[in-house]
Structures are given as structure tokens and as C-alpha cells.
N, C-alpha and C. Protein backbone atom coordinates (compact mmCIF):
# COMPACT_ATOMS: atom_id res chain seq x y z
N UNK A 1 54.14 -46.48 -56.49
CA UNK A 1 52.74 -46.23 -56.24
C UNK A 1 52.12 -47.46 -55.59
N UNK A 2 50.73 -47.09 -54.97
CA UNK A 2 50.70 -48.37 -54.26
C UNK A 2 49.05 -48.88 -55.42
N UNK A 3 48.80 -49.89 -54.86
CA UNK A 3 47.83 -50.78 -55.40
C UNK A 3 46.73 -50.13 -56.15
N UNK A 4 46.12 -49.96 -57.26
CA UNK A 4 44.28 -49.24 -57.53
C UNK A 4 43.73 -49.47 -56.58
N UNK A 5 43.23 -48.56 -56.61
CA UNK A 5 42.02 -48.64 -55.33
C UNK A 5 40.69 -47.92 -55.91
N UNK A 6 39.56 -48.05 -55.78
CA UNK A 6 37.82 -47.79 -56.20
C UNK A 6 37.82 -46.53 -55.56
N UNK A 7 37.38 -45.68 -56.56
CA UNK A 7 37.36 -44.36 -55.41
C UNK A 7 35.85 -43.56 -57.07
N UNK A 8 34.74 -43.59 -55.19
CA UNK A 8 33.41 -43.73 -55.74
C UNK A 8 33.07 -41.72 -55.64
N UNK A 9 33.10 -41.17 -57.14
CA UNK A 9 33.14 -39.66 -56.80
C UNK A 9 31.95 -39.26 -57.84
N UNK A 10 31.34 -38.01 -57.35
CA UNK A 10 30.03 -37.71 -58.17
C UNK A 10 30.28 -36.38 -58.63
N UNK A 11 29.87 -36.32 -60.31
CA UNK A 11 29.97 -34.82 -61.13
C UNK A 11 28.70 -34.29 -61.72
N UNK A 12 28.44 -33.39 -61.30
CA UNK A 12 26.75 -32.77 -61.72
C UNK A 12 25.89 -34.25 -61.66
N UNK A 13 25.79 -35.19 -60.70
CA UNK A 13 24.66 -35.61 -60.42
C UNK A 13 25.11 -36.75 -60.87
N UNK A 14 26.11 -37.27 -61.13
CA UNK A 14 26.50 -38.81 -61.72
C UNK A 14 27.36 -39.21 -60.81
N UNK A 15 27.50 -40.39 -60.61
CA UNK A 15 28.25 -40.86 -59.61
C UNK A 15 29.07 -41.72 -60.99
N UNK A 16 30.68 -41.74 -59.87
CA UNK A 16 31.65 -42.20 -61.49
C UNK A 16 32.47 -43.38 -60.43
N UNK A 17 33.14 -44.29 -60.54
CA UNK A 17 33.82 -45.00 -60.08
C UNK A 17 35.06 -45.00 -60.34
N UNK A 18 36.04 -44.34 -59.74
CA UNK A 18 37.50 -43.99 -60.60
C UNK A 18 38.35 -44.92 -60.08
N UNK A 19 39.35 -45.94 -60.53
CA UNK A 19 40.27 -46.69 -59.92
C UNK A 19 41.52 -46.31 -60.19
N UNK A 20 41.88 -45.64 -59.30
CA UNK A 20 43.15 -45.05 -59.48
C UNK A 20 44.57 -45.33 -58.25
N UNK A 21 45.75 -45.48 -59.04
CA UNK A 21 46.93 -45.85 -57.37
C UNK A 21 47.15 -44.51 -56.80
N UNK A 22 46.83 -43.36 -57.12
CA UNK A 22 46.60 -42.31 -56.65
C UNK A 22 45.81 -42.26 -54.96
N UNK A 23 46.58 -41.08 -54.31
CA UNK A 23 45.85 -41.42 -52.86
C UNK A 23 43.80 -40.71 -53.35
N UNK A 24 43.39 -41.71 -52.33
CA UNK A 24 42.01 -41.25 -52.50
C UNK A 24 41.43 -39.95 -52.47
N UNK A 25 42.41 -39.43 -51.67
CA UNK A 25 41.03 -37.94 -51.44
C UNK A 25 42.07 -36.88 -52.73
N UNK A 26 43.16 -37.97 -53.47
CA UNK A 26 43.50 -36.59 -54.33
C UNK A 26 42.61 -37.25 -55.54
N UNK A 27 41.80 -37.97 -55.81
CA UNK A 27 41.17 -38.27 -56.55
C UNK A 27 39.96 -37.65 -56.79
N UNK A 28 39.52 -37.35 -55.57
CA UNK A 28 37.85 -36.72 -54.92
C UNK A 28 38.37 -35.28 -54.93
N UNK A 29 39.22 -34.52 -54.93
CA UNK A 29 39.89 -33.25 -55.42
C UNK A 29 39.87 -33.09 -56.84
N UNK A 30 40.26 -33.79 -57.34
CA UNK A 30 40.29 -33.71 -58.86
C UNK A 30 38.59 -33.64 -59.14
N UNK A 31 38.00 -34.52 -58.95
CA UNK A 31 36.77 -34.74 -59.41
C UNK A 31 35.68 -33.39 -58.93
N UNK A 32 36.42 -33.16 -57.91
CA UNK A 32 35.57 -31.75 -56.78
C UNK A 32 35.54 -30.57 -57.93
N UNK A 33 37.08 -30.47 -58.56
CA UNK A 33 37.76 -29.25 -59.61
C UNK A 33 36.97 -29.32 -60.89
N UNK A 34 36.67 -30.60 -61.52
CA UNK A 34 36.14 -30.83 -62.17
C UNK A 34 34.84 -30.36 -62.51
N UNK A 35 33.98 -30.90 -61.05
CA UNK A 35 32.53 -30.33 -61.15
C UNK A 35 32.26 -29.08 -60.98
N UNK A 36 33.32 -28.21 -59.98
CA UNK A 36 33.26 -26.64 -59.93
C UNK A 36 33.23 -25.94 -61.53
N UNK A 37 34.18 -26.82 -62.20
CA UNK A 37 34.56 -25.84 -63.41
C UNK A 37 33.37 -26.12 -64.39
N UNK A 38 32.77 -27.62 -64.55
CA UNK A 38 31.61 -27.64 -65.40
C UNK A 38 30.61 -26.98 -64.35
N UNK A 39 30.00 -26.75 -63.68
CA UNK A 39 28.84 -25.63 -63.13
C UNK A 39 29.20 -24.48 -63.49
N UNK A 40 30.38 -23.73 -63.56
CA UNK A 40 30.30 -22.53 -63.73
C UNK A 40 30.27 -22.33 -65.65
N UNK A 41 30.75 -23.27 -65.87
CA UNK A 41 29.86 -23.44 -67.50
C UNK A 41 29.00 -23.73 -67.47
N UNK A 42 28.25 -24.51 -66.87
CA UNK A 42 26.70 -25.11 -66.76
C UNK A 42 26.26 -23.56 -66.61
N UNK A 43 26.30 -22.28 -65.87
CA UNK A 43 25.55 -21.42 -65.54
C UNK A 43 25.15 -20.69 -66.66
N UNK A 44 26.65 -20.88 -67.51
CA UNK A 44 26.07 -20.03 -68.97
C UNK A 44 25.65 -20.40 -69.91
N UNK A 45 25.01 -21.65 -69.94
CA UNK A 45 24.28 -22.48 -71.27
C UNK A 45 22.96 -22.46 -71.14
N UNK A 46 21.83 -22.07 -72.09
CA UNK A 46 20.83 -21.92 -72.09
C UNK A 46 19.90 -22.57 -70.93
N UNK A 47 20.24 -23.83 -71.09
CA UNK A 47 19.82 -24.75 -70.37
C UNK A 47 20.33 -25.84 -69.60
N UNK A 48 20.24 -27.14 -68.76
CA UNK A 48 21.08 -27.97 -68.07
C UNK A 48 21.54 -28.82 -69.25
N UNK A 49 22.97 -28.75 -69.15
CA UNK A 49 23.49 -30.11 -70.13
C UNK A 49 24.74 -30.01 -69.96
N UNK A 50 24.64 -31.79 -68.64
CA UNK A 50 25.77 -31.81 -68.06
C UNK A 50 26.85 -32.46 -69.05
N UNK A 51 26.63 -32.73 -70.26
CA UNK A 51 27.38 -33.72 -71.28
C UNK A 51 28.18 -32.31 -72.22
N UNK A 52 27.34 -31.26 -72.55
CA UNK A 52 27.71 -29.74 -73.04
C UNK A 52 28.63 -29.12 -71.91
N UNK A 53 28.53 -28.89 -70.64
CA UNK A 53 29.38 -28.58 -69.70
C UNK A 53 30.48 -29.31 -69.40
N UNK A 54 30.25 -30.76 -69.24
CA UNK A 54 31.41 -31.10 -68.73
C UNK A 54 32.50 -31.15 -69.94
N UNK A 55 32.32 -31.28 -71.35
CA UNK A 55 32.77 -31.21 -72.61
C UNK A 55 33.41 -29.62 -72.42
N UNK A 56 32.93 -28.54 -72.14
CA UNK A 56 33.56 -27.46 -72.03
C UNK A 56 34.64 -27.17 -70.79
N UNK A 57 34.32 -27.51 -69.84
CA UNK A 57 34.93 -27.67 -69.12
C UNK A 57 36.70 -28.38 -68.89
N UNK A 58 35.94 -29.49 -69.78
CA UNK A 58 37.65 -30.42 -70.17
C UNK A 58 38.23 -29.34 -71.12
N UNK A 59 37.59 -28.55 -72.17
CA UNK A 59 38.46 -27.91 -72.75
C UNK A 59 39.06 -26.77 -72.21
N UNK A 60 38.90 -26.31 -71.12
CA UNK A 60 38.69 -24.94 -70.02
C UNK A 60 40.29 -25.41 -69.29
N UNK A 61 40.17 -26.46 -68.99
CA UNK A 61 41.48 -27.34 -68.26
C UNK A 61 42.19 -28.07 -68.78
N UNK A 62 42.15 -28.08 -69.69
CA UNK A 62 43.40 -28.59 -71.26
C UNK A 62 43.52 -27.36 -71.40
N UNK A 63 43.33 -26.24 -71.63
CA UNK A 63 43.69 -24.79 -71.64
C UNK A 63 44.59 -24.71 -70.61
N UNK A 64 44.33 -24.99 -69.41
CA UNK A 64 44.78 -24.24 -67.97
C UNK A 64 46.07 -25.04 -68.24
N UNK A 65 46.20 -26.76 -68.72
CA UNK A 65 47.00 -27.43 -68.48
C UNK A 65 48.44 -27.04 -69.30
N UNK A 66 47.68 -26.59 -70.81
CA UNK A 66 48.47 -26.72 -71.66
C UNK A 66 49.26 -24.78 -71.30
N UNK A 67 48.83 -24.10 -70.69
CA UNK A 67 49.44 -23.02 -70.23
C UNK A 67 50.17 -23.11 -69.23
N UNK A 68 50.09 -23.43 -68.08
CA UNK A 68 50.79 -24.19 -66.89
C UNK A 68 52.81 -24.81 -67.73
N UNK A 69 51.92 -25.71 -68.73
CA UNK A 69 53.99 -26.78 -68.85
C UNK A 69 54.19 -25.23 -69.87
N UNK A 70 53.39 -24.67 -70.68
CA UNK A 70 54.23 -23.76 -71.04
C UNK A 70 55.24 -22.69 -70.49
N UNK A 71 54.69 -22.46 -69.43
CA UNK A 71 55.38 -21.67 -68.36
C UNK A 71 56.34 -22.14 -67.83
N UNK A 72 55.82 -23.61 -67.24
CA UNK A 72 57.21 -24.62 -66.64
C UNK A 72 57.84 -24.30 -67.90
N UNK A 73 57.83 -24.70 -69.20
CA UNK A 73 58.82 -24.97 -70.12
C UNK A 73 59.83 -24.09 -70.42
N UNK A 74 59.23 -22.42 -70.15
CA UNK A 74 59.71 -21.17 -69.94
C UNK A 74 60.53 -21.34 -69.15
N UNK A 75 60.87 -21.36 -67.98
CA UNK A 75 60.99 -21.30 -66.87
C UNK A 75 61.95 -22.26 -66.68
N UNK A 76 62.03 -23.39 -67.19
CA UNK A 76 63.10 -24.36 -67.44
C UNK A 76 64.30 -23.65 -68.49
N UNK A 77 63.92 -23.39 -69.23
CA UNK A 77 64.43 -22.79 -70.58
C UNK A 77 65.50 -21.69 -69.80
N UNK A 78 64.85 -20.64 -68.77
CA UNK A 78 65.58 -19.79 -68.79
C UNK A 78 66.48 -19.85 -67.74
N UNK A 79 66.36 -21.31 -66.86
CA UNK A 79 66.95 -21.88 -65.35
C UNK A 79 68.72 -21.78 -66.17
N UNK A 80 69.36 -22.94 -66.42
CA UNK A 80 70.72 -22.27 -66.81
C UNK A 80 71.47 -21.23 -66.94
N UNK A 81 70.65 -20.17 -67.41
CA UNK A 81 70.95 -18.37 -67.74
C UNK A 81 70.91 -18.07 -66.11
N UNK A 82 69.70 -18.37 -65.13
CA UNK A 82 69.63 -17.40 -64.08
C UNK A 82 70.37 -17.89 -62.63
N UNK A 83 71.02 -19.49 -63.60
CA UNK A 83 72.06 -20.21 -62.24
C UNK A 83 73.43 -19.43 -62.67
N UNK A 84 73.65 -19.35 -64.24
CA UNK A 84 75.15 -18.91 -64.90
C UNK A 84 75.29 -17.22 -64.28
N UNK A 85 74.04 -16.31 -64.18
CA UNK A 85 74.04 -15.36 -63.67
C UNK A 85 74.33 -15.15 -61.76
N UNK A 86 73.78 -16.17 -61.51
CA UNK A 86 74.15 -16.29 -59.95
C UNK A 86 75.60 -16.71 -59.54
N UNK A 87 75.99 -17.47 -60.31
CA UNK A 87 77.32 -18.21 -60.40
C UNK A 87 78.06 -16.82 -60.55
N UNK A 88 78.16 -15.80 -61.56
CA UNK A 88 78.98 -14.95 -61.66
C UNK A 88 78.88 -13.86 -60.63
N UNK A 89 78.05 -13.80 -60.16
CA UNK A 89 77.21 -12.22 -58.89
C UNK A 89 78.39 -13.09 -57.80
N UNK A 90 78.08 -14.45 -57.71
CA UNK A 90 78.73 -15.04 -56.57
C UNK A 90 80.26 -14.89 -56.61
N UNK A 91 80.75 -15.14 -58.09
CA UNK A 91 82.41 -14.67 -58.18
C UNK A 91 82.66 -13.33 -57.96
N UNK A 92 82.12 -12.75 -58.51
CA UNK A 92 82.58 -11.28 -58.24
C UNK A 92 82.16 -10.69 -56.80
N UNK A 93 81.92 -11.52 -55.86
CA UNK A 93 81.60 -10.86 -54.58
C UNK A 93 82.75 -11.44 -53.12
N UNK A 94 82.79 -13.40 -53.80
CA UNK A 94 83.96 -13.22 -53.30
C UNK A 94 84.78 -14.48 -54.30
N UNK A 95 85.44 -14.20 -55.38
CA UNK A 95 86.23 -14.72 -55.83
C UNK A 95 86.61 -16.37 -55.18
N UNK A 96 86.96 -17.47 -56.62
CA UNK A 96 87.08 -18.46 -55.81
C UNK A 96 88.48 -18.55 -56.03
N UNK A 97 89.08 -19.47 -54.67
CA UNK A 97 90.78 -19.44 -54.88
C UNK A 97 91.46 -20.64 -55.43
């Protein structure tokens, strides 16, 4: 990775200073995802409260996250079975000598 670098990004109206070795504009992506997902919680709370939204929000995407490796984890889990299955389709089509 290369050096931290200041990467100046704004969420419902706050400007945040993130230093990350991450390239910049995937930083300003993240932060973009971020503010999409707290507004569309922001829409359903009585009132503005970007500290109530963005709090829901992190839990909205710790959801998404923690479903995501479960799937990878699936999906890993069942990789051996669907190479051991290819491996055999492949012998029986043309035998190795």
C-alpha cells in the first residue's frame, strides 16, 4: 500500500477528514455509500438526526457486511465439492491415461 494520504469527505453536512493508504476516490465512495444509506434512514425518523441515522445506518451495513462473508463463507465451503465434481464430469468424458 502506498503512503496515508488526507482525504477531506462530507456526510449529512459534516465534513470528516479520513487518512487512509487507500486510493482516494475509493475513500470518497465509501463515504458517498455511507451518506446515501444514512438519508434514506434519515427519511424515516421523525425528525433530522444525523447522529440517529448515521448510527442506523452503520447497523444497516454491518448487516449487509456480515451477510456478504456469510455467503463468501458458503461458497468457499462448497468450492472443493464443485471442483471434486468437475474433476469427475472431466474423467468420465475423456479419461486420463
Amino acid at each position: 500500500m502506498s503512503e496515508p494520504q488526507r482525504v477531506e469527505v462530507e456526510i449529512l453536512g459534516q465534513k470528516y477528514t479520513i487518512r487512509s493508504e487507500a486510493d482516494p476516490q475509493h475513500v470518497r465512495d465509501i463515504a458517498a455509500y455511507v451518506e446515501k444509506r444514512a438519508k434514506s434512514v434519515e427519511g424515516q425518523l421523525r425528525g433530522p438526526d444525523p447522529v440517529k441515522a448515521l448510527a442506523l445506518a452503520s447497523l444497516y451495513i454491518t448487516d449487509e457486511l456480515f451477510r456478504a462473508r456469510e455467503e463468501l463463507s458458503k461458497f468457499e465451503g462448497d468450492l472443493p465439492k464443485r471442483i471434486g465434481a468437475m474433476v469427475d464430469l472431466l474423467d468420465a468424458i475423456a479419461p486420463r491415461r
